[in-house]
PDB file of N, CA and C in Angstrom:
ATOM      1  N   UNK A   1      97.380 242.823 185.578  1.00  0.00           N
ATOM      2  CA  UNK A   1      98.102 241.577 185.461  1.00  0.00           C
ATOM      3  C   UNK A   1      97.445 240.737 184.353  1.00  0.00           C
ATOM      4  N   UNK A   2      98.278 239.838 183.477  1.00  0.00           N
ATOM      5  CA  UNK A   2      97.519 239.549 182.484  1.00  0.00           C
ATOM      6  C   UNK A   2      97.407 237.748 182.777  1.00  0.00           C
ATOM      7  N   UNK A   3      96.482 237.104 182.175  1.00  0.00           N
ATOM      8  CA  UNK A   3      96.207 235.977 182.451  1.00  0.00           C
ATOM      9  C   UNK A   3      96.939 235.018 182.017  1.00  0.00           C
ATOM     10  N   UNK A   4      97.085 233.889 182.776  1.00  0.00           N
ATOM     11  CA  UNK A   4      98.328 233.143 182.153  1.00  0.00           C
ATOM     12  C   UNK A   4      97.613 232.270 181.388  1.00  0.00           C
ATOM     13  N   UNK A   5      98.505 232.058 180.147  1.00  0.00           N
ATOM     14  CA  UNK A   5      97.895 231.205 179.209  1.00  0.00           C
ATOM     15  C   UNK A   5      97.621 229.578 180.056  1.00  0.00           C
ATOM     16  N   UNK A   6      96.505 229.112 179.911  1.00  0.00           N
ATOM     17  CA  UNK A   6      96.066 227.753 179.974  1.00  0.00           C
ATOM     18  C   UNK A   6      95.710 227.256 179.025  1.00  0.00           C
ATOM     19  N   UNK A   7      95.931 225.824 178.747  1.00  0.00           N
ATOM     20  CA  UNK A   7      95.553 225.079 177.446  1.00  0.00           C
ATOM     21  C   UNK A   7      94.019 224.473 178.278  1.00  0.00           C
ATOM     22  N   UNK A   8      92.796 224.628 177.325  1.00  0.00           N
ATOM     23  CA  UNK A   8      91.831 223.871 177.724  1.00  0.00           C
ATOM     24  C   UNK A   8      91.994 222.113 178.136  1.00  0.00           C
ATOM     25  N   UNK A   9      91.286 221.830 178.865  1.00  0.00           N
ATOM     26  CA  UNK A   9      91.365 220.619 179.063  1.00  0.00           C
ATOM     27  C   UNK A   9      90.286 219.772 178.109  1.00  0.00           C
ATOM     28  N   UNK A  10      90.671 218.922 177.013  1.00  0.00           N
ATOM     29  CA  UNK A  10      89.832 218.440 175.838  1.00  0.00           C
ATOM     30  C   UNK A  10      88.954 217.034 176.827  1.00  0.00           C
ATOM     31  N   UNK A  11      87.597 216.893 176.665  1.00  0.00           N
ATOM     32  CA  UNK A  11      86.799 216.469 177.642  1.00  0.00           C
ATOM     33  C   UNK A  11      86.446 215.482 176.483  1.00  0.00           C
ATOM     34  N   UNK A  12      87.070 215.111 175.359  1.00  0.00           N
ATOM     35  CA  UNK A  12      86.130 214.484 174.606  1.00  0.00           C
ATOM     36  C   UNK A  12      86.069 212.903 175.154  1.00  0.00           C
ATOM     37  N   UNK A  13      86.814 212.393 175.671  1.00  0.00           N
ATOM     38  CA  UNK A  13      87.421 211.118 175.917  1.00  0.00           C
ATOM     39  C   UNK A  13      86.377 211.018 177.339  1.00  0.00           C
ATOM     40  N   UNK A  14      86.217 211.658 177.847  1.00  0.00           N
ATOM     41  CA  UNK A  14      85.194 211.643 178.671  1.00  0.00           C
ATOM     42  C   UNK A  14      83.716 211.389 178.637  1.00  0.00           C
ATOM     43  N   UNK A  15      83.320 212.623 177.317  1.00  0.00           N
ATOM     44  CA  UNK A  15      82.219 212.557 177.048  1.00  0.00           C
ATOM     45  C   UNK A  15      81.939 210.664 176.121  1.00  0.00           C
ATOM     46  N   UNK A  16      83.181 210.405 175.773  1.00  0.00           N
ATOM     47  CA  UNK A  16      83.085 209.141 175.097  1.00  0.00           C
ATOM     48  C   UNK A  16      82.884 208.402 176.368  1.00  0.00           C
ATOM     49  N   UNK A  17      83.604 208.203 177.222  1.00  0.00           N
ATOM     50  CA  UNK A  17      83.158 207.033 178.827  1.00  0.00           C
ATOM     51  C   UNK A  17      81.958 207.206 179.153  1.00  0.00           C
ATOM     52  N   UNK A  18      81.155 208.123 179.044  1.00  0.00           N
ATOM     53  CA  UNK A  18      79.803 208.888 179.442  1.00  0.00           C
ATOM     54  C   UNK A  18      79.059 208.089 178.804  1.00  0.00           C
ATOM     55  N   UNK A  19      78.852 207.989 177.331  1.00  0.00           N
ATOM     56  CA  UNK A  19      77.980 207.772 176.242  1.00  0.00           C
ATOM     57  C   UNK A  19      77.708 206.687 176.471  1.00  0.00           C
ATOM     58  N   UNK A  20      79.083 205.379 176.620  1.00  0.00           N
ATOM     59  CA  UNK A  20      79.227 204.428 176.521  1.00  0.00           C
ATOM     60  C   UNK A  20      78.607 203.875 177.761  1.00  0.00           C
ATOM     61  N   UNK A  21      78.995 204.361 179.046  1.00  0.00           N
ATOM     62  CA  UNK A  21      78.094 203.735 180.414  1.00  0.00           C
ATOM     63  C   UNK A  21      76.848 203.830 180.051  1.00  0.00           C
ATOM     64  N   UNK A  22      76.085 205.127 179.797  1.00  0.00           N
ATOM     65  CA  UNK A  22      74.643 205.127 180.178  1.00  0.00           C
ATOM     66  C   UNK A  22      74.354 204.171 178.581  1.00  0.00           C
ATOM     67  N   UNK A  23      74.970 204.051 177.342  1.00  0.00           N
ATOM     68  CA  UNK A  23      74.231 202.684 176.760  1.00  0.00           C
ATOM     69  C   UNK A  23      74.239 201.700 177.151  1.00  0.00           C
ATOM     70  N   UNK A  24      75.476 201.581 178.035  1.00  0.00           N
ATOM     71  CA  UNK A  24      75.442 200.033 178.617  1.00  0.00           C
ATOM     72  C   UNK A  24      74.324 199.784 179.431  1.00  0.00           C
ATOM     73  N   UNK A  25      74.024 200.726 180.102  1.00  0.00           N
ATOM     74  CA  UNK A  25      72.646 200.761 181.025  1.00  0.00           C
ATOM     75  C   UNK A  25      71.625 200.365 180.367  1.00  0.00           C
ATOM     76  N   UNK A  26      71.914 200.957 178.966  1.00  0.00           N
ATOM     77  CA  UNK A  26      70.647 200.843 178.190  1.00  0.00           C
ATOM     78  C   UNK A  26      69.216 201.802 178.230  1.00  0.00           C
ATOM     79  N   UNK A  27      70.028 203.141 179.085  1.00  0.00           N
ATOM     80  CA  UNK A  27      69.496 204.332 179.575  1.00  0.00           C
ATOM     81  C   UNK A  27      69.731 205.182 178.319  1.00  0.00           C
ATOM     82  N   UNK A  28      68.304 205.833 178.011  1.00  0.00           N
ATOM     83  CA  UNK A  28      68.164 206.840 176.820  1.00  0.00           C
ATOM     84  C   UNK A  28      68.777 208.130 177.377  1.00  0.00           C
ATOM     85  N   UNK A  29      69.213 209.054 176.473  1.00  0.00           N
ATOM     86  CA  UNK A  29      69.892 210.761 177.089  1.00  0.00           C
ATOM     87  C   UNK A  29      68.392 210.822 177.148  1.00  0.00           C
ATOM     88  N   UNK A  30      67.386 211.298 176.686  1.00  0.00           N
ATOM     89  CA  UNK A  30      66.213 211.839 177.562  1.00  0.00           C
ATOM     90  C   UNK A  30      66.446 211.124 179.339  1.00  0.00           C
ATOM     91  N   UNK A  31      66.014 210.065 179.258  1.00  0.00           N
ATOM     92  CA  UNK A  31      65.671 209.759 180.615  1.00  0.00           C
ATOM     93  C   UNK A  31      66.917 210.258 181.559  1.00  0.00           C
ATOM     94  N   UNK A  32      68.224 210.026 181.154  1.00  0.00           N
ATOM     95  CA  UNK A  32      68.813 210.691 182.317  1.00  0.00           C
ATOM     96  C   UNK A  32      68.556 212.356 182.264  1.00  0.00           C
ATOM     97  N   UNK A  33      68.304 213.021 181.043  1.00  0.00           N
ATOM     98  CA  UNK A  33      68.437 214.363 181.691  1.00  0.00           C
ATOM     99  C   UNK A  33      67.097 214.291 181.742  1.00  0.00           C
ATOM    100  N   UNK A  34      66.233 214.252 182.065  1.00  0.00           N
ATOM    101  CA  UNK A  34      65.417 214.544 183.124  1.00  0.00           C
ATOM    102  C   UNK A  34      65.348 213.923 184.604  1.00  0.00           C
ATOM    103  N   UNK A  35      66.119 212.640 184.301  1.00  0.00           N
ATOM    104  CA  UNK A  35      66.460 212.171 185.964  1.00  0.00           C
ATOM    105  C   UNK A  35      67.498 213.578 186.492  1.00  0.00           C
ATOM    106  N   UNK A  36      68.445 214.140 185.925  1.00  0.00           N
ATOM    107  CA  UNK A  36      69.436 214.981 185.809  1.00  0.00           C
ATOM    108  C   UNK A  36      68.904 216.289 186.187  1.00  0.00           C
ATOM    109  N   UNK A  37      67.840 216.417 185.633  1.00  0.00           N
ATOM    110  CA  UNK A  37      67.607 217.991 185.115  1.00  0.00           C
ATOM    111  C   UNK A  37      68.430 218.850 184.418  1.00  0.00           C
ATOM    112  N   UNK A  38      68.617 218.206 183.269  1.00  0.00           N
ATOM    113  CA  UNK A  38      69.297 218.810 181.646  1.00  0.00           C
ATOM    114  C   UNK A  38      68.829 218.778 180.945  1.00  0.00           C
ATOM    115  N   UNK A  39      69.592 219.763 180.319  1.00  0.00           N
ATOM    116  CA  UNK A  39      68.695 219.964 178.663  1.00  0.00           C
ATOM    117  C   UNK A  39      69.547 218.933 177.614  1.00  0.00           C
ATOM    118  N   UNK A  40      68.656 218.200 177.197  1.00  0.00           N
ATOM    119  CA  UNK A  40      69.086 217.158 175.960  1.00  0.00           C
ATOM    120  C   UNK A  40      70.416 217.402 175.456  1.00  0.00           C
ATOM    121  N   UNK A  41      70.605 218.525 174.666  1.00  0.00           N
ATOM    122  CA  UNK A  41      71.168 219.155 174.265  1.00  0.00           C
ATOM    123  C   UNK A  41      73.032 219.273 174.906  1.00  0.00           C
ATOM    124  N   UNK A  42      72.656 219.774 175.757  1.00  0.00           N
ATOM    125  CA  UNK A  42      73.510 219.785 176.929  1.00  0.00           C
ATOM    126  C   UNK A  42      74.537 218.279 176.981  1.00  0.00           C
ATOM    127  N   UNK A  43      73.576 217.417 177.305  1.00  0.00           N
ATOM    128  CA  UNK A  43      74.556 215.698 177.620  1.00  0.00           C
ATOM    129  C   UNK A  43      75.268 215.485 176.132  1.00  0.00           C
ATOM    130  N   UNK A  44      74.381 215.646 175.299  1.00  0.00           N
ATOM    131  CA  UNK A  44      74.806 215.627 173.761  1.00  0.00           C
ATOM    132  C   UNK A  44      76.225 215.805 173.129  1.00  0.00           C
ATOM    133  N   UNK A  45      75.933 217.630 174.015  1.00  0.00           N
ATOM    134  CA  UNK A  45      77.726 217.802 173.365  1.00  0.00           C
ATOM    135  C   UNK A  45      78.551 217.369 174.115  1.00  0.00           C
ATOM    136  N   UNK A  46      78.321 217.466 175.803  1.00  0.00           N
ATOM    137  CA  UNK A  46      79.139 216.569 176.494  1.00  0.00           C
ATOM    138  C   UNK A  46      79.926 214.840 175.882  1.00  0.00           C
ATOM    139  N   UNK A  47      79.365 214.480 175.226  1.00  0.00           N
ATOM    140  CA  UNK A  47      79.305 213.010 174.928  1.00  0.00           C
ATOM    141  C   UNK A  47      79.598 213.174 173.763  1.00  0.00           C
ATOM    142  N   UNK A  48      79.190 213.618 172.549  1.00  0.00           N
ATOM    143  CA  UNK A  48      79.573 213.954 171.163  1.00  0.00           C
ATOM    144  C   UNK A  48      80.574 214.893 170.860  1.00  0.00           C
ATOM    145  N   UNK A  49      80.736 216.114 171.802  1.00  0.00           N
ATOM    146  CA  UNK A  49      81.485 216.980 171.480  1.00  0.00           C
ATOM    147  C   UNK A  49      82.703 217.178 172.656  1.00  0.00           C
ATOM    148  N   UNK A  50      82.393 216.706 173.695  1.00  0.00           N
ATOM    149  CA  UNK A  50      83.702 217.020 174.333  1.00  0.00           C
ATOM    150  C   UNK A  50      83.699 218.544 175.356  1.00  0.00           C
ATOM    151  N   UNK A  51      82.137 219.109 175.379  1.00  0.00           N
ATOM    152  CA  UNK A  51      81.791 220.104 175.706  1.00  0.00           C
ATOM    153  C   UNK A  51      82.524 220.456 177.473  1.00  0.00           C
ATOM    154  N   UNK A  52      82.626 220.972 178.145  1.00  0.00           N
ATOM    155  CA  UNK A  52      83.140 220.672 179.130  1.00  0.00           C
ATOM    156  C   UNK A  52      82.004 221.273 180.352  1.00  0.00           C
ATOM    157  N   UNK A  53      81.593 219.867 180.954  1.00  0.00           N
ATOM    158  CA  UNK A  53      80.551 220.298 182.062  1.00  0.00           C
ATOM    159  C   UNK A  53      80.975 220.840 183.098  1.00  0.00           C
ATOM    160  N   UNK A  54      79.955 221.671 184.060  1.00  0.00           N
ATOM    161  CA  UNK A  54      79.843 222.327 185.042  1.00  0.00           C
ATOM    162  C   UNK A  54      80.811 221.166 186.277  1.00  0.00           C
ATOM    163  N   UNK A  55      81.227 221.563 187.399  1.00  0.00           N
ATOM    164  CA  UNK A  55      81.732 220.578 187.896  1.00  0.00           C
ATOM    165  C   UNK A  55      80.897 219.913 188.774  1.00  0.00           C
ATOM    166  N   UNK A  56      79.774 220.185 188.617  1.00  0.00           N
ATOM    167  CA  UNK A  56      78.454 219.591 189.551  1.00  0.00           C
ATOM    168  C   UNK A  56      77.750 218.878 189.095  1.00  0.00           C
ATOM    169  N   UNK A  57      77.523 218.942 187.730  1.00  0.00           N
ATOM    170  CA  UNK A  57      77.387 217.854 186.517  1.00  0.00           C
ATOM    171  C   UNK A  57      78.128 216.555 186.485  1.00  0.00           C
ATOM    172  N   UNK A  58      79.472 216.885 185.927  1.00  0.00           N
ATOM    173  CA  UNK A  58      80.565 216.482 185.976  1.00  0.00           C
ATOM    174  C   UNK A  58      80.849 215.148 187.101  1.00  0.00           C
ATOM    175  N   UNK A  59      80.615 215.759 188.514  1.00  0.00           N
ATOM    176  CA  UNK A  59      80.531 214.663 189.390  1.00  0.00           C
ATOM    177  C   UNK A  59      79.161 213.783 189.869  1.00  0.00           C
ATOM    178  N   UNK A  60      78.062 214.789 189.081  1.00  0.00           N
ATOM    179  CA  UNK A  60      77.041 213.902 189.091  1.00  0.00           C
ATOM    180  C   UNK A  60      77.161 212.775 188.243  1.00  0.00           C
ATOM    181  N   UNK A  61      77.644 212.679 187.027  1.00  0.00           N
ATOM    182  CA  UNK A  61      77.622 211.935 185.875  1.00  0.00           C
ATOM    183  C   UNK A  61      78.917 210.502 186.535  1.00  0.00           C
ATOM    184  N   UNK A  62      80.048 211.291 186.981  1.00  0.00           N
ATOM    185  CA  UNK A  62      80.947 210.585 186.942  1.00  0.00           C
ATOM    186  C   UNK A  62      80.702 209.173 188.404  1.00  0.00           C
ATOM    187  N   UNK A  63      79.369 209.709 188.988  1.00  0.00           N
ATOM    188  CA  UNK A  63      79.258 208.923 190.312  1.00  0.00           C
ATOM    189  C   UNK A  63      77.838 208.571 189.768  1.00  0.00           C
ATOM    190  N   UNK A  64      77.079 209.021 188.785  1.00  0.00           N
ATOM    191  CA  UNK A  64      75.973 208.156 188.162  1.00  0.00           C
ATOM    192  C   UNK A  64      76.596 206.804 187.931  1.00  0.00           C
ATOM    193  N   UNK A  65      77.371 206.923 186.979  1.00  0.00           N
ATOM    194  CA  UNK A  65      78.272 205.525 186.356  1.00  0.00           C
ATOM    195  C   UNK A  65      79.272 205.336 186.428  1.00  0.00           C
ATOM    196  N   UNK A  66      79.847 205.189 188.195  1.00  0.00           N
ATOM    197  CA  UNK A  66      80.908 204.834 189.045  1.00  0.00           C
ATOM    198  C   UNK A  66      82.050 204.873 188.088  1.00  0.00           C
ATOM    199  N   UNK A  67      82.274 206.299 187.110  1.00  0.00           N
ATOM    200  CA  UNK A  67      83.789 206.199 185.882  1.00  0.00           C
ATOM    201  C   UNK A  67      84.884 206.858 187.242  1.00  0.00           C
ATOM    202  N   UNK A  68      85.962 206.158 187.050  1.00  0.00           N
ATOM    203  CA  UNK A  68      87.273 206.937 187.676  1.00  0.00           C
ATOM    204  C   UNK A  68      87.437 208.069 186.648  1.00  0.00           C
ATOM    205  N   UNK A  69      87.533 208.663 187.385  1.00  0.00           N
ATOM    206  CA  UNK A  69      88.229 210.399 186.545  1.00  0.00           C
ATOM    207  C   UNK A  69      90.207 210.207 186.459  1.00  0.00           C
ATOM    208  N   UNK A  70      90.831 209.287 187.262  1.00  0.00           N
ATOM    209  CA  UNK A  70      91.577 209.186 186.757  1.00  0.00           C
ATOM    210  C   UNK A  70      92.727 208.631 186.101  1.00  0.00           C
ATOM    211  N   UNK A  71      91.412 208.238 184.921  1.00  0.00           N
ATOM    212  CA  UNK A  71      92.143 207.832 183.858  1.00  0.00           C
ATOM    213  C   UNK A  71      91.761 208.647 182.839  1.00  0.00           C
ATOM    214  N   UNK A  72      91.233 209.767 183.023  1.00  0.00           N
ATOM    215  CA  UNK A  72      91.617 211.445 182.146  1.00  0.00           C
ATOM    216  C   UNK A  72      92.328 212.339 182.831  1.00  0.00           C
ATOM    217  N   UNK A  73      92.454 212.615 183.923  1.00  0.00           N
ATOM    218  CA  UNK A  73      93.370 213.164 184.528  1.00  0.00           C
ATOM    219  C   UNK A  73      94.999 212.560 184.871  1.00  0.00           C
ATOM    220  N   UNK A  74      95.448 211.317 184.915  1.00  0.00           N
ATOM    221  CA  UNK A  74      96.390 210.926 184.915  1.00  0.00           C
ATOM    222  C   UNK A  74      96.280 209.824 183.786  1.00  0.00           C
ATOM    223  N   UNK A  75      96.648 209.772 182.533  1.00  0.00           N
ATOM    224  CA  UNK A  75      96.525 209.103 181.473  1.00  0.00           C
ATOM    225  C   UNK A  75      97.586 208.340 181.607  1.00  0.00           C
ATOM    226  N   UNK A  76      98.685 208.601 182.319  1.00  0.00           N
ATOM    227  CA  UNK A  76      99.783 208.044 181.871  1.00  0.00           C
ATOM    228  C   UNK A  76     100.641 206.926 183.123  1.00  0.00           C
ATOM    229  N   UNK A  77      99.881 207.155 184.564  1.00  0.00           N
ATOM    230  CA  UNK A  77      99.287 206.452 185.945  1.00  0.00           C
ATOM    231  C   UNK A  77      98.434 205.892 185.624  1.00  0.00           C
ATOM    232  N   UNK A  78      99.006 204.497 186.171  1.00  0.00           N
ATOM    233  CA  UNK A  78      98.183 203.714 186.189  1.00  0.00           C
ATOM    234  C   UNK A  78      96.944 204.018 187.570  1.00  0.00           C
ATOM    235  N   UNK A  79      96.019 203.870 187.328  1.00  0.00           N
ATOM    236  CA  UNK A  79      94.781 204.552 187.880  1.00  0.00           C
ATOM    237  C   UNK A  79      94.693 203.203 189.045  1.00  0.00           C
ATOM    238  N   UNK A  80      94.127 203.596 189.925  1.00  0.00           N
ATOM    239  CA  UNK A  80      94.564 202.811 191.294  1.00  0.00           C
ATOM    240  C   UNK A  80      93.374 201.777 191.539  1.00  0.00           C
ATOM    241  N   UNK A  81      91.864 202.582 190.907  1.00  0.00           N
ATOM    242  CA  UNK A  81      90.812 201.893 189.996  1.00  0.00           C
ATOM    243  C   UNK A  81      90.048 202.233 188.816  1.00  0.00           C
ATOM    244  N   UNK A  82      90.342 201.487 188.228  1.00  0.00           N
ATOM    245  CA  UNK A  82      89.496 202.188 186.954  1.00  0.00           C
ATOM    246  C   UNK A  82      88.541 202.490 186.538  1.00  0.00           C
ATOM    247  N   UNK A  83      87.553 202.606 185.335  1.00  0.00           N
ATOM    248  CA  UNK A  83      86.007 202.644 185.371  1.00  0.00           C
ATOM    249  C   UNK A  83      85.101 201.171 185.381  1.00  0.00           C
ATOM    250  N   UNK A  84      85.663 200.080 185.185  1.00  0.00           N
ATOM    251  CA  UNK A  84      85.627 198.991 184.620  1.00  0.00           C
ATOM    252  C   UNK A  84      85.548 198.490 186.020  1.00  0.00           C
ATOM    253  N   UNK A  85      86.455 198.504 187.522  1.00  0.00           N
ATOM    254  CA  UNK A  85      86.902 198.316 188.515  1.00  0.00           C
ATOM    255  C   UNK A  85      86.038 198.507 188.934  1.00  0.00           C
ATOM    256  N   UNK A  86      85.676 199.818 189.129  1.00  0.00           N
ATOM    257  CA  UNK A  86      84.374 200.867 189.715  1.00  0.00           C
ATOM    258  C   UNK A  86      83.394 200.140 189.595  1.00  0.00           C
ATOM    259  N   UNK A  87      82.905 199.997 188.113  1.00  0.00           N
ATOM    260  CA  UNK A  87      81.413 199.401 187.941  1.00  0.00           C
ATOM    261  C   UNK A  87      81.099 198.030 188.666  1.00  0.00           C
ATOM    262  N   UNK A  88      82.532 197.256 188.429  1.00  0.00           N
ATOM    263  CA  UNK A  88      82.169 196.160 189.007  1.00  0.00           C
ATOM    264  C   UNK A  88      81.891 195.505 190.456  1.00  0.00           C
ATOM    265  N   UNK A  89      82.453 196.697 191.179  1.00  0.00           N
ATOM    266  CA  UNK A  89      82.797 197.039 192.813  1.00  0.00           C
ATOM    267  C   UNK A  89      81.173 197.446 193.070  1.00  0.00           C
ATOM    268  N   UNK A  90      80.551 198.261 192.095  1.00  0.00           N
ATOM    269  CA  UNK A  90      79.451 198.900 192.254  1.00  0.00           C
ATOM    270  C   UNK A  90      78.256 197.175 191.650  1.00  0.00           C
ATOM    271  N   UNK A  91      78.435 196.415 190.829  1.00  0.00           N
ATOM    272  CA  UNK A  91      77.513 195.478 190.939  1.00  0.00           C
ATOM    273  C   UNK A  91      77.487 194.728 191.995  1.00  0.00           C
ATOM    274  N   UNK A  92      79.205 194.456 192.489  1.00  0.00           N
ATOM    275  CA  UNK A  92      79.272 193.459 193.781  1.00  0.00           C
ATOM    276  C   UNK A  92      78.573 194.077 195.283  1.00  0.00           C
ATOM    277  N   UNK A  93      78.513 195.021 195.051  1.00  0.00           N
ATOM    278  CA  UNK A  93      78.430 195.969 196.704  1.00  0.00           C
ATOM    279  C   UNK A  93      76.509 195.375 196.634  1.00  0.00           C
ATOM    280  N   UNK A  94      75.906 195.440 195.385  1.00  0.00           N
ATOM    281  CA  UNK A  94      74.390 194.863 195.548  1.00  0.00           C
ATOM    282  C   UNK A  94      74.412 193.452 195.258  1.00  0.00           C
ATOM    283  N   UNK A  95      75.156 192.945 195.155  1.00  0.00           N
ATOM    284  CA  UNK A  95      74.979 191.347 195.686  1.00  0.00           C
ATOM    285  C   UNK A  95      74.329 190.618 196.631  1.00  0.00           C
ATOM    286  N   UNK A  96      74.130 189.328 197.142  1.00  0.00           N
ATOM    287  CA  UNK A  96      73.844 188.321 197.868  1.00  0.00           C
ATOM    288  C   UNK A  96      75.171 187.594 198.472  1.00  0.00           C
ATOM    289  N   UNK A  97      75.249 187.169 199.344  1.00  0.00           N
ATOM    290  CA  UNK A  97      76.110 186.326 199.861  1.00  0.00           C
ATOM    291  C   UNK A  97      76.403 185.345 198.506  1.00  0.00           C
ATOM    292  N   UNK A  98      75.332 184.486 197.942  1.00  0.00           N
ATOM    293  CA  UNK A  98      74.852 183.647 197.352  1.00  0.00           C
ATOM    294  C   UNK A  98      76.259 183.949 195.664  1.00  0.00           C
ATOM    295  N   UNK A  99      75.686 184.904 195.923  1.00  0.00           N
ATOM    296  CA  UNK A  99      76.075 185.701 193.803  1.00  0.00           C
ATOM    297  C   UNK A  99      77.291 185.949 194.728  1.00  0.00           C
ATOM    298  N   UNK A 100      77.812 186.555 195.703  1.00  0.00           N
ATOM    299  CA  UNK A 100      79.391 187.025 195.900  1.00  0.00           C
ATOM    300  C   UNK A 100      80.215 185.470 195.742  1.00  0.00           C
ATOM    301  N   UNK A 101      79.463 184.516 196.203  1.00  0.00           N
ATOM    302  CA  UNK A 101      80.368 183.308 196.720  1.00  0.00           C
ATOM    303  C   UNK A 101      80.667 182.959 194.800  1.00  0.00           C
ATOM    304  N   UNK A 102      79.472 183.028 194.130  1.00  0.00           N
ATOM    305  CA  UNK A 102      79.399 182.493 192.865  1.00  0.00           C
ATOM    306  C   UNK A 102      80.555 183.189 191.894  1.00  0.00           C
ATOM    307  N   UNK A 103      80.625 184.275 191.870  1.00  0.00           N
ATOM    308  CA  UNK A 103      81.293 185.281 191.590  1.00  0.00           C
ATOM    309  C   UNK A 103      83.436 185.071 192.185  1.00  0.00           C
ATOM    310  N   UNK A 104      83.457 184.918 193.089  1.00  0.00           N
ATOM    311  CA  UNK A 104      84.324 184.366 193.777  1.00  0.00           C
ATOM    312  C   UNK A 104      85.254 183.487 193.307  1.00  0.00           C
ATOM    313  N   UNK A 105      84.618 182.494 193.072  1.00  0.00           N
ATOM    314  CA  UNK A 105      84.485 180.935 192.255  1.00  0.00           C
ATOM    315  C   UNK A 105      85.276 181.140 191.254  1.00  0.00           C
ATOM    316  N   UNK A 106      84.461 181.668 190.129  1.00  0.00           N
ATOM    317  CA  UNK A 106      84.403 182.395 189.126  1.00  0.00           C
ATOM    318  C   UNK A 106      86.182 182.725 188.525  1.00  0.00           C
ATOM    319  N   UNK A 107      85.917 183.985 189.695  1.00  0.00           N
ATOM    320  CA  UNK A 107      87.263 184.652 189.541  1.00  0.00           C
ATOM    321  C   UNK A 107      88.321 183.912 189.984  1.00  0.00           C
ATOM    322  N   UNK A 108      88.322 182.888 191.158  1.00  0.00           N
ATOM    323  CA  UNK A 108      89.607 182.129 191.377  1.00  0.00           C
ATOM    324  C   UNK A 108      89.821 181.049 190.094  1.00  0.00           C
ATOM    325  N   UNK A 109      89.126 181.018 189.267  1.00  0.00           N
ATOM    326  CA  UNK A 109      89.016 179.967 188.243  1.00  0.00           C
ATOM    327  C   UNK A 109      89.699 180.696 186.646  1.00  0.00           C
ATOM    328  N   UNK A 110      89.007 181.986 186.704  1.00  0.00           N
ATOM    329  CA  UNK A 110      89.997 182.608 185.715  1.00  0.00           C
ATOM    330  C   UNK A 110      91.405 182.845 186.059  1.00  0.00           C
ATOM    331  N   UNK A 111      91.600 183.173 187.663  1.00  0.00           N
ATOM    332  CA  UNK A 111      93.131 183.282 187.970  1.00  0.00           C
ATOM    333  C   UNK A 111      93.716 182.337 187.308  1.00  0.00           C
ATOM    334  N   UNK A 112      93.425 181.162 188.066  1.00  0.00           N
ATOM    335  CA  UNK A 112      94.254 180.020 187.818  1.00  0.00           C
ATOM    336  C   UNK A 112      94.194 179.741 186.075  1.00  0.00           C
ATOM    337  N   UNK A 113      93.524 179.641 185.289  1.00  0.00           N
ATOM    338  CA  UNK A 113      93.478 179.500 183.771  1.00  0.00           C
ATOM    339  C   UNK A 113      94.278 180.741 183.449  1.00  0.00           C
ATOM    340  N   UNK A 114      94.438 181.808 183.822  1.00  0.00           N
ATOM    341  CA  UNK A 114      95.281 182.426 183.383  1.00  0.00           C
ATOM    342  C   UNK A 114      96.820 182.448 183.886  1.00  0.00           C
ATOM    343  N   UNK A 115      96.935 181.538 184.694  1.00  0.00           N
ATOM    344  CA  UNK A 115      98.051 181.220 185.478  1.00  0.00           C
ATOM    345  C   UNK A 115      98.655 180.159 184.435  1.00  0.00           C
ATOM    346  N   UNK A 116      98.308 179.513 184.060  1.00  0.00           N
ATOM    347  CA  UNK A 116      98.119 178.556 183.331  1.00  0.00           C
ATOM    348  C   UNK A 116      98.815 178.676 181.979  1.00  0.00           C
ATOM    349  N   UNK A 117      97.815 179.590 180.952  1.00  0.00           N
ATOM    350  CA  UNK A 117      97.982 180.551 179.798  1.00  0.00           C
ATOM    351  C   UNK A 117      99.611 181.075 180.107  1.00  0.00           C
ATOM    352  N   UNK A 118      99.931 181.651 181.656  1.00  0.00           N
ATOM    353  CA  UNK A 118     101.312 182.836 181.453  1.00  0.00           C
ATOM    354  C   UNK A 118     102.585 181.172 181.494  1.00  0.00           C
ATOM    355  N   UNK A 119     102.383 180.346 182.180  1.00  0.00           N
ATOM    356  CA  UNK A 119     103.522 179.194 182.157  1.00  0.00           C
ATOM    357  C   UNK A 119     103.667 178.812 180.882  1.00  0.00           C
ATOM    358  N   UNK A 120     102.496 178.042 179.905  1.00  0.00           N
ATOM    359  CA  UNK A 120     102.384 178.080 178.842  1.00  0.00           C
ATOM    360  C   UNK A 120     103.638 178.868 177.514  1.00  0.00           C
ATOM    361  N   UNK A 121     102.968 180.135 177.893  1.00  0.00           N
ATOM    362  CA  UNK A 121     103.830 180.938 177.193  1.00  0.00           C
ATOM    363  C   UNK A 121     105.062 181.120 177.812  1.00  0.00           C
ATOM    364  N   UNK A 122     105.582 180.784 178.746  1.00  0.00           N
ATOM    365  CA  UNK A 122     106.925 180.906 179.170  1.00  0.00           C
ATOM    366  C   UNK A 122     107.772 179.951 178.603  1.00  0.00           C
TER     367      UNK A 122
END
């Protein structure tokens, strides 16, 4: 029986979400692959090249830096949370009562200014 053609799945857009979290961290590729146990090399092309990781990698990386996977897997769905969502769910979850209430604030204050902004333009 012969194999059915599959188109690879291009990982580069990934390896780009990758690159971009752990700088935001401000985390060097050495230090995670040895937090990791990888070879330099390895995260490199992942992130530069689009290489396509192991799937144990893959979900290590993607739950290192809380990225939704799908918004590479459903590009065209709207993703239910995103990576942006994620991270921020992931700063609030180590909060204080103190920073949630502040935070809170915050956000009911951009609502409304952006409530504001959409009448405006109406």
């Amino acid at each position: 029986m012969a194999k059915r053609p599959v188109p690879l799945y291009d990982f580069k857009a990934f390896g780009q979400a990758i690159k971009a979290a752990r700088m935001e961290r401000k985390e060097s590729r050495k230090d995670v692959c040895d937090a990791m146990n990888l070879s330099p090399r390895y995260l490199a092309n992942i992130e530069n090249k689009g290489q396509q990781p192991s799937l144990q990698i893959f979900y290590e990386l993607v739950t290192r830096y809380s990225i939704s996977v799908d918004q590479f897997f459903f590009p065209n769905k709207d993703a239910e949370k995103n990576t942006q969502r994620r991270q921020l769910d992931t700063l609030l979850d180590g909060m204080s009562n103190d920073g949630l209430e502040i935070v809170t604030a915050t956000a009911q204050k951009v609502v409304e200014v952006e409530k504001k902004h959409e009448a405006a333009a109406d």
